[in-house]
N, C-alpha and C. Protein backbone atom coordinates (compact mmCIF):
# COMPACT_ATOMS: atom_id res chain seq x y z
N UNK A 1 -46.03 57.09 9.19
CA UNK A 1 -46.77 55.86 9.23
C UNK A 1 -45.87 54.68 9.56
N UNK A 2 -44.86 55.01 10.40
CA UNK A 2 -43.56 53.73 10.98
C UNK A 2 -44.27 53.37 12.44
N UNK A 3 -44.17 52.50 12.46
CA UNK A 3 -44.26 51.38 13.74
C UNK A 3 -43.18 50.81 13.94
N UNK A 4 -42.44 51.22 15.36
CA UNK A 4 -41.11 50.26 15.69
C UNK A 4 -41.90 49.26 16.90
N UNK A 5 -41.63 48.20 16.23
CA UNK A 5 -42.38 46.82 17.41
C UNK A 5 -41.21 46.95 18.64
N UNK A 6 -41.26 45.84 19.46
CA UNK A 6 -40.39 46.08 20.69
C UNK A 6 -38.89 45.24 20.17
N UNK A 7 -39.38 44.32 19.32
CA UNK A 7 -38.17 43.44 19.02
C UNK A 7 -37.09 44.63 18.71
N UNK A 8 -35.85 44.08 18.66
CA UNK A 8 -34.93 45.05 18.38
C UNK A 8 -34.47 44.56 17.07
N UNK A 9 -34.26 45.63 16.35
CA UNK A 9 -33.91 44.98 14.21
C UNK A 9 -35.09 44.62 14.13
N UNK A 10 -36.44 44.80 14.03
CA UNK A 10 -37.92 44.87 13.27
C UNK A 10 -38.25 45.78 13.24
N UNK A 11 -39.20 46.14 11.89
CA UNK A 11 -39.67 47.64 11.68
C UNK A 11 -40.83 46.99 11.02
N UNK A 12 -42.04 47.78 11.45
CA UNK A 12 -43.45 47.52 10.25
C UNK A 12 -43.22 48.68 9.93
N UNK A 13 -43.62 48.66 8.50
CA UNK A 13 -44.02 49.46 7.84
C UNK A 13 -45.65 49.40 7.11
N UNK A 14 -46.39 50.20 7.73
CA UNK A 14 -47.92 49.92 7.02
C UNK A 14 -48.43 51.10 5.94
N UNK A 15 -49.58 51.53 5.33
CA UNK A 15 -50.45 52.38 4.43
C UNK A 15 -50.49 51.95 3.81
N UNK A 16 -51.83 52.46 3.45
CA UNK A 16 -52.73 52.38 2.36
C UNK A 16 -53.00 50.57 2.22
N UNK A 17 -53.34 50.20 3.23
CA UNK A 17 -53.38 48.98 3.19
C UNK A 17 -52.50 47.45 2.81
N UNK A 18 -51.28 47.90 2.82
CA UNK A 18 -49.83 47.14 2.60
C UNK A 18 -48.97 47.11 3.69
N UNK A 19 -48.57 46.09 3.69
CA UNK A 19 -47.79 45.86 5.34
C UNK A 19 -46.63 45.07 5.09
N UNK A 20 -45.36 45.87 4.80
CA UNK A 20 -44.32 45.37 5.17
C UNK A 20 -43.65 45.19 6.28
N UNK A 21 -42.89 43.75 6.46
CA UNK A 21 -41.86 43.77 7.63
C UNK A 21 -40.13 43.42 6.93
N UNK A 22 -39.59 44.56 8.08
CA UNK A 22 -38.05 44.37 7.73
C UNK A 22 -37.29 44.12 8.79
N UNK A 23 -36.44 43.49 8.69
CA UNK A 23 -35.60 42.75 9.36
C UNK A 23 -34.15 43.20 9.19
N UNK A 24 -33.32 43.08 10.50
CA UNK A 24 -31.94 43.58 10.17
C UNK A 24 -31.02 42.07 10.63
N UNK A 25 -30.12 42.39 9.45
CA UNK A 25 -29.57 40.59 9.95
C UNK A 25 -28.22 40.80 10.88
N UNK A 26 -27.76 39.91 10.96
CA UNK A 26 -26.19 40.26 11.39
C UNK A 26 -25.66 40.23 10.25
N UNK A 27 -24.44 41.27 10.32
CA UNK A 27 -23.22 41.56 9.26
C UNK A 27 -22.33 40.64 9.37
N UNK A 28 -21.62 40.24 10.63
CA UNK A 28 -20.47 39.85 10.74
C UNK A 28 -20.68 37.99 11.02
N UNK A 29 -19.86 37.36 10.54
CA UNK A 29 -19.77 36.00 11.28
C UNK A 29 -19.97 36.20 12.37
N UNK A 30 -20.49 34.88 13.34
CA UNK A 30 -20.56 34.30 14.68
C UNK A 30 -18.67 34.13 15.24
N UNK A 31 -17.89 34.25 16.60
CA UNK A 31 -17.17 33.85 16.60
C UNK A 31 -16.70 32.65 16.14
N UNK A 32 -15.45 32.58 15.97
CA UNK A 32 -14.90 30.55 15.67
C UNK A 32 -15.04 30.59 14.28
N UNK A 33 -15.77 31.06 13.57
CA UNK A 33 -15.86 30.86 12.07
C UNK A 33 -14.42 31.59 11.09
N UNK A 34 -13.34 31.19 12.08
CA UNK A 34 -12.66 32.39 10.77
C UNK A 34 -12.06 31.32 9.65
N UNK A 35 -12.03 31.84 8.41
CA UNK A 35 -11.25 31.37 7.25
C UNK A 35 -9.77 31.47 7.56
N UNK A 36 -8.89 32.12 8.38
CA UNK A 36 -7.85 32.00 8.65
C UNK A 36 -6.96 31.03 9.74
N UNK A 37 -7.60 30.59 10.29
CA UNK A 37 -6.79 29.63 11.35
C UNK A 37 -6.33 28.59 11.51
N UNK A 38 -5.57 28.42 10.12
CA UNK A 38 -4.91 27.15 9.75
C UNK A 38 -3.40 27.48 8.88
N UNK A 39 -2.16 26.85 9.79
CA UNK A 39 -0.57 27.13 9.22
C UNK A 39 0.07 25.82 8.96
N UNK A 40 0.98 25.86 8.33
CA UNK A 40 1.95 24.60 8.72
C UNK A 40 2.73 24.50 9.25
N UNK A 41 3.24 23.33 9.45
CA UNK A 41 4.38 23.19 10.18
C UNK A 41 5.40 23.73 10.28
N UNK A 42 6.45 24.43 10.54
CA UNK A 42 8.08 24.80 10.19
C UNK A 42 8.61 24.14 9.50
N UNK A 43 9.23 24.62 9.06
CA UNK A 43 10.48 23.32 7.95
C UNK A 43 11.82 23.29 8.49
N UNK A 44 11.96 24.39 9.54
CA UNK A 44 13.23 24.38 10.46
C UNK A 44 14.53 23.85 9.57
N UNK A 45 14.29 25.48 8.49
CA UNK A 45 15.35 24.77 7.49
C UNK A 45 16.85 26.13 7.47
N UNK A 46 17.91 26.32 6.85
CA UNK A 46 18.82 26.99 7.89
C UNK A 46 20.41 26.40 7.81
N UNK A 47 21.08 26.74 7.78
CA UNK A 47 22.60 26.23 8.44
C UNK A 47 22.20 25.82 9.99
N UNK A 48 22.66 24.63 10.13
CA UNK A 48 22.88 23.66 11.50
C UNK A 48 24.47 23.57 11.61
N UNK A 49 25.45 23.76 11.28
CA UNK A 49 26.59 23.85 11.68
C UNK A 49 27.52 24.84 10.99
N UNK A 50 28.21 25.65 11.39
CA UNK A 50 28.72 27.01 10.77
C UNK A 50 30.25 26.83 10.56
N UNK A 51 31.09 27.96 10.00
CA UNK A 51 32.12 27.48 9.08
C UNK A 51 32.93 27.37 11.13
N UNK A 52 34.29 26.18 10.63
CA UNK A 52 34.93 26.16 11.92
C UNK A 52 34.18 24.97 12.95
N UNK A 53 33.17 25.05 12.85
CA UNK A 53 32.01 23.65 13.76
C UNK A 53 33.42 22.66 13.14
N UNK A 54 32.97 21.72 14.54
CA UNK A 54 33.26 20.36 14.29
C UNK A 54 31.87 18.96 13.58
N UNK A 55 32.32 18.32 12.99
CA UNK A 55 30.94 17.50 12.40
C UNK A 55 31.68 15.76 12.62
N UNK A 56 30.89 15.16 12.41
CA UNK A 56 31.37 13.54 11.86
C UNK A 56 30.67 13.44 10.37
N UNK A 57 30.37 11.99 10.52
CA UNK A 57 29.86 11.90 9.37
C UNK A 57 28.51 11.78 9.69
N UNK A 58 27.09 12.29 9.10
CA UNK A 58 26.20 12.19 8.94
C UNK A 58 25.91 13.46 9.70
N UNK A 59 26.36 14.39 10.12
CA UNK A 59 25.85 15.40 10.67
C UNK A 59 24.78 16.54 9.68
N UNK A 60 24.34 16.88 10.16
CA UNK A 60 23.35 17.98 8.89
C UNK A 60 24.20 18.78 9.24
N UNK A 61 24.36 19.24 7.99
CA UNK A 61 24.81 21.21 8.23
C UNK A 61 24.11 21.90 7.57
N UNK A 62 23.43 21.97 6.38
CA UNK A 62 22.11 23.03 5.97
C UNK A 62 21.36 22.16 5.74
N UNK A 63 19.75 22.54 6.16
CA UNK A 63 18.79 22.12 5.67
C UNK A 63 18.23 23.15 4.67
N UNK A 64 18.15 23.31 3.23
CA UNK A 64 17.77 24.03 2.51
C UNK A 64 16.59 23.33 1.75
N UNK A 65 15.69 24.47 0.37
CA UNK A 65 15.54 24.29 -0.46
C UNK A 65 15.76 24.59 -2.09
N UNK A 66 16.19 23.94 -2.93
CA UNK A 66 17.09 24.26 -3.80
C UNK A 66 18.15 24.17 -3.53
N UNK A 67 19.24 25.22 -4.61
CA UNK A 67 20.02 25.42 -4.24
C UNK A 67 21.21 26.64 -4.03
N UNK A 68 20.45 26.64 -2.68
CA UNK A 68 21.33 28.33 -2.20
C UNK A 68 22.73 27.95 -1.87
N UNK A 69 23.47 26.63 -1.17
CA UNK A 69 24.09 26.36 -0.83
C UNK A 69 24.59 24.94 -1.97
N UNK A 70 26.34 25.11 -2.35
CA UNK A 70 26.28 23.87 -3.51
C UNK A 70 27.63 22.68 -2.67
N UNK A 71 27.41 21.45 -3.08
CA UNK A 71 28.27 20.33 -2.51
C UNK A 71 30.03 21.33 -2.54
N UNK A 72 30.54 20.82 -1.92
CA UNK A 72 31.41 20.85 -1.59
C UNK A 72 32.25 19.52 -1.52
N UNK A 73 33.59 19.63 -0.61
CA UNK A 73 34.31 18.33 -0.42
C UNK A 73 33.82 17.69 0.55
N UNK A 74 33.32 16.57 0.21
CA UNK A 74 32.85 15.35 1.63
C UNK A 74 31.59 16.12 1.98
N UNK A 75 31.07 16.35 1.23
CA UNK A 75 29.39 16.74 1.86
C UNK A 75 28.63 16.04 0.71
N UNK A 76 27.78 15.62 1.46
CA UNK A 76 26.49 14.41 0.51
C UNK A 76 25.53 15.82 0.30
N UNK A 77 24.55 14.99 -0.38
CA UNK A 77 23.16 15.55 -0.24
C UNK A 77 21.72 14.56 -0.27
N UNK A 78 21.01 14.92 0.74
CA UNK A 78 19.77 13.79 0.94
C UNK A 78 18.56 14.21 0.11
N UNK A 79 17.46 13.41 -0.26
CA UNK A 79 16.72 13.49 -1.31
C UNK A 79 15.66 14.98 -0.79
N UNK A 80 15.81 15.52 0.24
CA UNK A 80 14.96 16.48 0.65
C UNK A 80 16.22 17.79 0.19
N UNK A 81 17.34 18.16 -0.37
CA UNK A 81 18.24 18.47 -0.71
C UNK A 81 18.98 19.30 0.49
N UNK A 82 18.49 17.84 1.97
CA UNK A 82 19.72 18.81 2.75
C UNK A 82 21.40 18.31 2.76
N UNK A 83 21.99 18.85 3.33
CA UNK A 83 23.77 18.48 2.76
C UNK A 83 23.93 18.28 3.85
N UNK A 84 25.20 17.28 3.96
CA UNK A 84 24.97 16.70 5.27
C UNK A 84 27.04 16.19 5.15
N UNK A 85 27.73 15.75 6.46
CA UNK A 85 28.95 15.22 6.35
C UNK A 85 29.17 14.38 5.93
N UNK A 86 30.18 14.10 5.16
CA UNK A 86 30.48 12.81 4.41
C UNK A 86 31.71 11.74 5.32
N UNK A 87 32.58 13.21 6.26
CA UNK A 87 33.72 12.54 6.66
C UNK A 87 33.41 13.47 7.74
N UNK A 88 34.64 13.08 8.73
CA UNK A 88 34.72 14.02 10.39
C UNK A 88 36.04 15.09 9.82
N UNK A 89 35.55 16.07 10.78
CA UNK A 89 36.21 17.35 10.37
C UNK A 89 35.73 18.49 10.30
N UNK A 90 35.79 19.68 9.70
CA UNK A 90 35.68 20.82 10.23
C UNK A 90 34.96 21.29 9.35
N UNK A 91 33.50 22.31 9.31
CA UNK A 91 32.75 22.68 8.51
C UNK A 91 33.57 24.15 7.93
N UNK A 92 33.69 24.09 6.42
CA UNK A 92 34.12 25.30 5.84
C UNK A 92 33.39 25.78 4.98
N UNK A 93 32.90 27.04 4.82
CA UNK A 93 31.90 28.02 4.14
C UNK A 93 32.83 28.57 3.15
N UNK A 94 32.65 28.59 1.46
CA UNK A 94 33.30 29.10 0.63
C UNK A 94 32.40 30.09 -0.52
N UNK A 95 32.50 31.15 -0.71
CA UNK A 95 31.57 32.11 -1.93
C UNK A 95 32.79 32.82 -3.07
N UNK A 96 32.12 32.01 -4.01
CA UNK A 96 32.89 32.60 -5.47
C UNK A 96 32.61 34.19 -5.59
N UNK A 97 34.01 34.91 -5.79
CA UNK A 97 33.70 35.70 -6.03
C UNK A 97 33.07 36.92 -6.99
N UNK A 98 33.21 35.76 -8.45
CA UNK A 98 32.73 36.59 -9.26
C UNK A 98 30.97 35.95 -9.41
N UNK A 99 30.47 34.69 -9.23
CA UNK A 99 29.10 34.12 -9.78
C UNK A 99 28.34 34.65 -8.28
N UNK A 100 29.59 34.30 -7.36
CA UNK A 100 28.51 34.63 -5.80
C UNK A 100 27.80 33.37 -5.16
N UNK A 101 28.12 32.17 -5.62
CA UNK A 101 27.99 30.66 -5.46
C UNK A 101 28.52 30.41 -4.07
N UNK A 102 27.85 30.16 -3.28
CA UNK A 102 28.67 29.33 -2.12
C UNK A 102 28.73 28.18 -2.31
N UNK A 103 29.89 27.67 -1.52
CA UNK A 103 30.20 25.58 -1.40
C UNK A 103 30.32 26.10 0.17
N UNK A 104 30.19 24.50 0.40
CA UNK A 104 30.11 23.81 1.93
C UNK A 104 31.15 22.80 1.91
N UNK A 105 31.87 22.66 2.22
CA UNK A 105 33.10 21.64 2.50
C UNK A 105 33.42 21.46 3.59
N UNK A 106 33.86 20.08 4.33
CA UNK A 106 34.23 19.70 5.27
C UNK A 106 35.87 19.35 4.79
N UNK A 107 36.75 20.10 6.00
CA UNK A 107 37.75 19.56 5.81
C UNK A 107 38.46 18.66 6.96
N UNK A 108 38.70 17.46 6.67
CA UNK A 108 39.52 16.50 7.49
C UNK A 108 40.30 17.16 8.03
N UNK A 109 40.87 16.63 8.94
CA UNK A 109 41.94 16.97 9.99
C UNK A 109 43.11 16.24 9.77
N UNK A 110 44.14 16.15 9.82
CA UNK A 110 45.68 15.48 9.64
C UNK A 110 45.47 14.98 10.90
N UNK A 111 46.03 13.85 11.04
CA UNK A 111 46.00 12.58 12.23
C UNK A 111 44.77 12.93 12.78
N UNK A 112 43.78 13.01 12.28
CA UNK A 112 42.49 13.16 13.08
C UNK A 112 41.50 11.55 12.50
N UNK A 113 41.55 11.24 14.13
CA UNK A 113 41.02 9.80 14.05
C UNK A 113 39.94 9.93 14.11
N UNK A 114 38.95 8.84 13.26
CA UNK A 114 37.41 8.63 12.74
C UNK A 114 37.26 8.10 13.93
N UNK A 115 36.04 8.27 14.44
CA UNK A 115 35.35 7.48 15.61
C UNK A 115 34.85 5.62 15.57
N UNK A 116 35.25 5.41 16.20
CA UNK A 116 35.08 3.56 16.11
C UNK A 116 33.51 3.11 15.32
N UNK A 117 32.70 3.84 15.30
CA UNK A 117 31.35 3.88 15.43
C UNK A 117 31.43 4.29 13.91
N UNK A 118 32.14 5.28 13.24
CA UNK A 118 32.10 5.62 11.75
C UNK A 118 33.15 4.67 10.88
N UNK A 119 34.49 3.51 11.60
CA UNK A 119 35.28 3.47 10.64
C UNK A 119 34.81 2.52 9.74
N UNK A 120 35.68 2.10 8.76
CA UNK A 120 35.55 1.65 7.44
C UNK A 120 34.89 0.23 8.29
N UNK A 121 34.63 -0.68 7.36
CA UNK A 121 34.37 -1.90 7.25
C UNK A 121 35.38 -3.45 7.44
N UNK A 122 36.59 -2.58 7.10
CA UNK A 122 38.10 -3.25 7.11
C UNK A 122 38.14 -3.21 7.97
N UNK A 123 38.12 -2.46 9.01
CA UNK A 123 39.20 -1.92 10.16
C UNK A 123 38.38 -3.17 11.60
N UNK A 124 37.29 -3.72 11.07
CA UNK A 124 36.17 -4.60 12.24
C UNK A 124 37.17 -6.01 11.85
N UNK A 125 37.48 -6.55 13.16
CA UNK A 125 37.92 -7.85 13.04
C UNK A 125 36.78 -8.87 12.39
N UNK A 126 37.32 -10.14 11.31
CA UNK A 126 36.70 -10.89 11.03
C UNK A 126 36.14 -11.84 12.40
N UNK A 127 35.05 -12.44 11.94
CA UNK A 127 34.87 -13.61 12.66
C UNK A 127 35.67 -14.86 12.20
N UNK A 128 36.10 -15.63 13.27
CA UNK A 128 36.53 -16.82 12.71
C UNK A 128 35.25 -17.72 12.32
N UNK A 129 35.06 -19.00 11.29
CA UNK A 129 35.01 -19.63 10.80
C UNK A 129 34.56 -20.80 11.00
N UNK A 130 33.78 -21.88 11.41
CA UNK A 130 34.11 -23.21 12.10
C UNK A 130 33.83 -24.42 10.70
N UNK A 131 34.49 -24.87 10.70
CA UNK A 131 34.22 -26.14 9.63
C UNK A 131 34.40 -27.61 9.90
């Protein structure tokens, strides 16, 4: 007592004087609807200069989080906790051997001259004065 109409996914069902209709839906989402298609940005975070690099001052050398990597000599650290040069000179990689701690240290160079652009504050001629 089945009746398949022409539609495709409809079915009557009739007897004894009762008449159901059923319907088949779609299962799956429509394309474009996915819950997944949204990332962030990179944090492009990493050693930027390796042991032996040359640096100045302000150069990044790790961008981390936490701390996998700890200050060293002449290395700052910025409020996002990347470490960065304090002075010009040569990037050196150090790991304790018994905790397993690395430091980052920059070491100066002997007669190695600061760039005009980094030196002290002293070293800029005064202005003269007029009175």
């Amino acid at each position: 007592m089945e009746e398949n109409d022409e539609e495709e996914g409809k079915m009557n069902v009739t007897g004894g004087g009762l008449s159901l209709t059923f319907r088949h839906w779609a299962t799956k989402k429509a394309a474009g609807s996915t819950k997944n298609g949204r990332d962030s940005k990179p944090k492009n975070l990493g050693v930027k200069k390796f042991g032996g690099e040359r640096v100045i001052p302000g150069n990044i050398i790790v961008r981390r989080r936490g701390s996998r990597f700890h200050l060293g000599n002449y290395v700052g650290m910025g409020k996002d906790h990347t470490l960065y040069a304090m002075k010009e000179g040569c990037v050196k990689f150090e790991r304790h051997k018994l905790s397993g701690r690395k430091w980052v240290h920059v070491e100066p160079k002997e007669g190695h001259l600061l760039h005009p652009a980094y030196s002290s504050v002293d070293a800029v001629p005064k202005q003269k004065t007029t009175t």
